[in-house]
N, C-alpha and C. Protein backbone atom coordinates (compact mmCIF):
# COMPACT_ATOMS: atom_id res chain seq x y z
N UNK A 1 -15.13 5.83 -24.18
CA UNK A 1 -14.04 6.75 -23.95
C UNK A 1 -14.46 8.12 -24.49
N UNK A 2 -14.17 9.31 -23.72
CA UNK A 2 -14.57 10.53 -23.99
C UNK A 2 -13.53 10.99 -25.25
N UNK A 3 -14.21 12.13 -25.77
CA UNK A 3 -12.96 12.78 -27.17
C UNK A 3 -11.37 13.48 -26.27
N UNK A 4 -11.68 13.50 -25.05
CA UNK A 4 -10.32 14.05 -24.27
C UNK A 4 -9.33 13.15 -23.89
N UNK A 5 -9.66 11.88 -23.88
CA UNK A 5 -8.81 10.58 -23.18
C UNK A 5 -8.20 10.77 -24.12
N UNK A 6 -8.20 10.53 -25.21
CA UNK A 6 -6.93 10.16 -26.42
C UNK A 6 -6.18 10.71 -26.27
N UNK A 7 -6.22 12.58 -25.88
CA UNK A 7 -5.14 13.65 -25.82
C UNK A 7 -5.09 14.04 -24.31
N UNK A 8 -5.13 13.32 -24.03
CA UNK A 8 -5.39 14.15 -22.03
C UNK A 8 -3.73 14.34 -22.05
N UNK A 9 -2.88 13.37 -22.31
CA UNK A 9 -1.32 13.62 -21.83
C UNK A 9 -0.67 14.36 -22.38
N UNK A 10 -1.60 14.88 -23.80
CA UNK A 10 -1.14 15.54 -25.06
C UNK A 10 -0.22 14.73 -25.81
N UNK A 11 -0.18 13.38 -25.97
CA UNK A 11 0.06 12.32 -27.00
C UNK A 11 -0.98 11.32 -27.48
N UNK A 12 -1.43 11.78 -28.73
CA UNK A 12 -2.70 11.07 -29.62
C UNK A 12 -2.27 9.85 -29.61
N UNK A 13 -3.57 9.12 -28.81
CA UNK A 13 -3.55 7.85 -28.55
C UNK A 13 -4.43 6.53 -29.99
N UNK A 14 -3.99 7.25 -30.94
CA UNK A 14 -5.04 6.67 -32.37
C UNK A 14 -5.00 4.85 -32.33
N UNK A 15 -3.87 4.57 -31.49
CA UNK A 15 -4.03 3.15 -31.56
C UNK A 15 -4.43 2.45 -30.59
N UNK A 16 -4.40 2.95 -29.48
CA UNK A 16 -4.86 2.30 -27.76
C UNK A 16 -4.13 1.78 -27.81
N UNK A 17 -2.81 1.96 -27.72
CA UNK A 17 -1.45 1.35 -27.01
C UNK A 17 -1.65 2.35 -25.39
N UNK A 18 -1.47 3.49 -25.53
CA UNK A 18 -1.45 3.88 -24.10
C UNK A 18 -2.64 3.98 -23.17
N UNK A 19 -4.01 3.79 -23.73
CA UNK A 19 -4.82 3.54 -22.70
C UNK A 19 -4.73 1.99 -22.39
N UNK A 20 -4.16 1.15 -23.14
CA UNK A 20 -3.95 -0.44 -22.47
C UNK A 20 -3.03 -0.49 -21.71
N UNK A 21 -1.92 0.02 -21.64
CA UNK A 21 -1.26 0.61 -21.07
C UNK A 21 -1.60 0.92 -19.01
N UNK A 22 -2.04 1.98 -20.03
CA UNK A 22 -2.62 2.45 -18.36
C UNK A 22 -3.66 1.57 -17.56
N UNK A 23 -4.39 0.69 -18.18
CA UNK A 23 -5.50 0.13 -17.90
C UNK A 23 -4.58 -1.13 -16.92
N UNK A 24 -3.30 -1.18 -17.81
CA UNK A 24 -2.81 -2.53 -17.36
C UNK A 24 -1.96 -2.32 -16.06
N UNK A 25 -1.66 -1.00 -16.00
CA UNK A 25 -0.84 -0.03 -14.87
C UNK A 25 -1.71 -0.18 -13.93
N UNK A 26 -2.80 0.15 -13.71
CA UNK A 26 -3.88 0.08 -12.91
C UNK A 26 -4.42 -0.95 -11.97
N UNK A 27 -4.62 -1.94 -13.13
CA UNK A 27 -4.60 -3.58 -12.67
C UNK A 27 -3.53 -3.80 -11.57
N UNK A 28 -2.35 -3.51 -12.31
CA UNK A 28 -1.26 -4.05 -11.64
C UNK A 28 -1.08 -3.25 -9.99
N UNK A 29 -1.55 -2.55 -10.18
CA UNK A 29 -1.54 -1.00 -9.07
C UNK A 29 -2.73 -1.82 -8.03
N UNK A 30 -3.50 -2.38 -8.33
CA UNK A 30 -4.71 -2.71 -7.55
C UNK A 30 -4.11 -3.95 -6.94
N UNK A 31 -3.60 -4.94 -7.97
CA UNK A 31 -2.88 -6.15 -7.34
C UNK A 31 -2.13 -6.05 -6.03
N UNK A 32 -0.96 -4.95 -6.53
CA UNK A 32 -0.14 -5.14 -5.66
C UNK A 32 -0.63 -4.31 -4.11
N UNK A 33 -1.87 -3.26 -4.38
CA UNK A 33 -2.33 -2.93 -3.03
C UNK A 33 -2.69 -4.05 -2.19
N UNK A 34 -3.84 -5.18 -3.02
CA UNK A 34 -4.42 -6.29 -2.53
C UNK A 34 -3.21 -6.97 -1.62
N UNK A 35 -1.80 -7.55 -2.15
CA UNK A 35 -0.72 -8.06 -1.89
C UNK A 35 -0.31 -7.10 -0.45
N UNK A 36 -0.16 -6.00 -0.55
CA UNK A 36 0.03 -5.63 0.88
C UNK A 36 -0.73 -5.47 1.97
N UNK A 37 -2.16 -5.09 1.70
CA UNK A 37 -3.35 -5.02 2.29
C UNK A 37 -3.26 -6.70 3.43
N UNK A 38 -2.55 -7.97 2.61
CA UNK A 38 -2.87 -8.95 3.33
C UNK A 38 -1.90 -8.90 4.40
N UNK A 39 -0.51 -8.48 3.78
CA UNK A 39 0.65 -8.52 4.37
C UNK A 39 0.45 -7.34 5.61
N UNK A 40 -0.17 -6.55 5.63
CA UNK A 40 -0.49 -5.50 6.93
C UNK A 40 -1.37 -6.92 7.57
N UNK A 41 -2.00 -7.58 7.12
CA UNK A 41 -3.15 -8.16 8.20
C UNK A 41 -2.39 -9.12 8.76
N UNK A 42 -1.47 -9.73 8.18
CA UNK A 42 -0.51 -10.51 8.90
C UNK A 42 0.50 -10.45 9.81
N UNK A 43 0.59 -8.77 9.41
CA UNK A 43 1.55 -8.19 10.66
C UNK A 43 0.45 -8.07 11.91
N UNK A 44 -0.79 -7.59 11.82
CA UNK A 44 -1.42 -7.17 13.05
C UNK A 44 -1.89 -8.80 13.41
N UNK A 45 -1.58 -9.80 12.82
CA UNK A 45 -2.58 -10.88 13.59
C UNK A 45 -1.21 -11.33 14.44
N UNK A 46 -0.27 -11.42 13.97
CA UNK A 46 1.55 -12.01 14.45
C UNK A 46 1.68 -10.91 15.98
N UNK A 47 1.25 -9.26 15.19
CA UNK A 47 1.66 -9.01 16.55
C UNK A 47 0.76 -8.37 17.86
N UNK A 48 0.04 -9.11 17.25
CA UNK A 48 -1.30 -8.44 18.91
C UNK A 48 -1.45 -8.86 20.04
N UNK A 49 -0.25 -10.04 20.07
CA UNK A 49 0.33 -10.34 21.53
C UNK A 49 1.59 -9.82 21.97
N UNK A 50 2.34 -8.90 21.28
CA UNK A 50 3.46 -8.46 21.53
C UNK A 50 3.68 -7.23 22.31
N UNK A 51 4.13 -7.45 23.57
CA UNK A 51 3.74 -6.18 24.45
C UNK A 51 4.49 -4.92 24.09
N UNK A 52 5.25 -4.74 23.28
CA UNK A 52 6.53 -3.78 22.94
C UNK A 52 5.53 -3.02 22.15
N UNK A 53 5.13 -4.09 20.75
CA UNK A 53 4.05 -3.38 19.89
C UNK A 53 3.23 -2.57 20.16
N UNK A 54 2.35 -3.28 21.40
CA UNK A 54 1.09 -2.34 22.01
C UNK A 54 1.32 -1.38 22.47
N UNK A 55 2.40 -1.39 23.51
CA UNK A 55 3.06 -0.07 24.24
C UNK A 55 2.78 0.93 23.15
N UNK A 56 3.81 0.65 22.36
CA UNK A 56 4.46 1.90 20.95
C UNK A 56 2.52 1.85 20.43
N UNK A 57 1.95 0.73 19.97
CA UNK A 57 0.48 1.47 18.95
C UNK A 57 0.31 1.87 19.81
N UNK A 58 -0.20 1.69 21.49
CA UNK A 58 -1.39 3.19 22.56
C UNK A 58 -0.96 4.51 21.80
N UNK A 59 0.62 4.76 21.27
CA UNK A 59 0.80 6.20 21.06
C UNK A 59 -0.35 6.65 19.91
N UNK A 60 -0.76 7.76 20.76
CA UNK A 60 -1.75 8.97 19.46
C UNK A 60 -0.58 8.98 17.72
N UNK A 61 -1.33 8.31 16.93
CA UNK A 61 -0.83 7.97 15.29
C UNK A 61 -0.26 7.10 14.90
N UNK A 62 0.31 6.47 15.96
CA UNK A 62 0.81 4.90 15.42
C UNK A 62 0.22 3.93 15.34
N UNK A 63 0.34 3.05 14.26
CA UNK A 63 -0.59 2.31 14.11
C UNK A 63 0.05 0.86 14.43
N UNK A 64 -0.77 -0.20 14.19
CA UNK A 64 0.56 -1.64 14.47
C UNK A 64 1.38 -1.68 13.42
N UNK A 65 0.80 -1.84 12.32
CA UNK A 65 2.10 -1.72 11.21
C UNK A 65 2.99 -1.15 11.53
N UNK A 66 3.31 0.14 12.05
CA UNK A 66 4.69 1.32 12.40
C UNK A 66 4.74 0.94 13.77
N UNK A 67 4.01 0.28 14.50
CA UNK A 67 4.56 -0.03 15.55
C UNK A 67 5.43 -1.10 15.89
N UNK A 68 5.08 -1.82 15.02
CA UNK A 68 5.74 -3.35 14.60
C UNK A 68 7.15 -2.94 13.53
N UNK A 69 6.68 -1.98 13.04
CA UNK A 69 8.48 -1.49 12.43
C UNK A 69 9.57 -1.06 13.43
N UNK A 70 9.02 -0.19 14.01
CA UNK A 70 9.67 0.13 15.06
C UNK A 70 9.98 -0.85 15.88
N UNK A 71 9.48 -1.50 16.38
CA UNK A 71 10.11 -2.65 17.24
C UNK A 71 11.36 -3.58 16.77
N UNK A 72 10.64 -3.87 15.37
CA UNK A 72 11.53 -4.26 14.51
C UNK A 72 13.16 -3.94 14.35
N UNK A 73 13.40 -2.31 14.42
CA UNK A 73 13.95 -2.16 14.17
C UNK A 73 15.35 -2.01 15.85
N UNK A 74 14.44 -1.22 16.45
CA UNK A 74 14.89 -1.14 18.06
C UNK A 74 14.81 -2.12 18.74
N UNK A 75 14.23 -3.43 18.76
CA UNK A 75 14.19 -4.39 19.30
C UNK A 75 13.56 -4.48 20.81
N UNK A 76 13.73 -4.90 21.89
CA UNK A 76 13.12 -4.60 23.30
C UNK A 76 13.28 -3.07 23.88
N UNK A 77 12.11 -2.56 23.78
CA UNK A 77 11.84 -1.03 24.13
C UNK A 77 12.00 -1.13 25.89
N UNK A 78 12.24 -1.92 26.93
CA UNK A 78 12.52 -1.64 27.77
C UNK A 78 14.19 -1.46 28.20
């Protein structure tokens, strides 16, 4: 650890309560990306036969995830 980590937030960290802290923030931050990362892959494998979906992803920036919300939410786009 560099001499700036202790004071970077400008609260002296003399005991490593807040870099465990953060370390553990982090962890948890990575977990829960992993946790959605699968949950997007499960939306695109559920909906890559769904013709509503595809319609809405062809659009330029949508992706299946938001396309699959959208459907979701509007139900049959015809």
């Amino acid at each position: 650890m560099t001499k700036s980590v202790p004071n970077s937030a400008g609260i002296p960290d003399l005991s490593g309560v807040y870099a465990f802290r953060i370390r553990e923030n982090v962890k948890r931050l990575g977990d829960e990306l992993a946790i959605i990362r699968e949950i997007e892959k499960k939306i695109r494998a559920t909906m890559e036969n769904n013709d509503d979906v595809r319609r809405i992803d062809d659009m330029k920036g949508i992706g299946t995830v938001n396309a699959a919300t959208i459907v979701s939410e509007i139900g049959n786009i015809d």
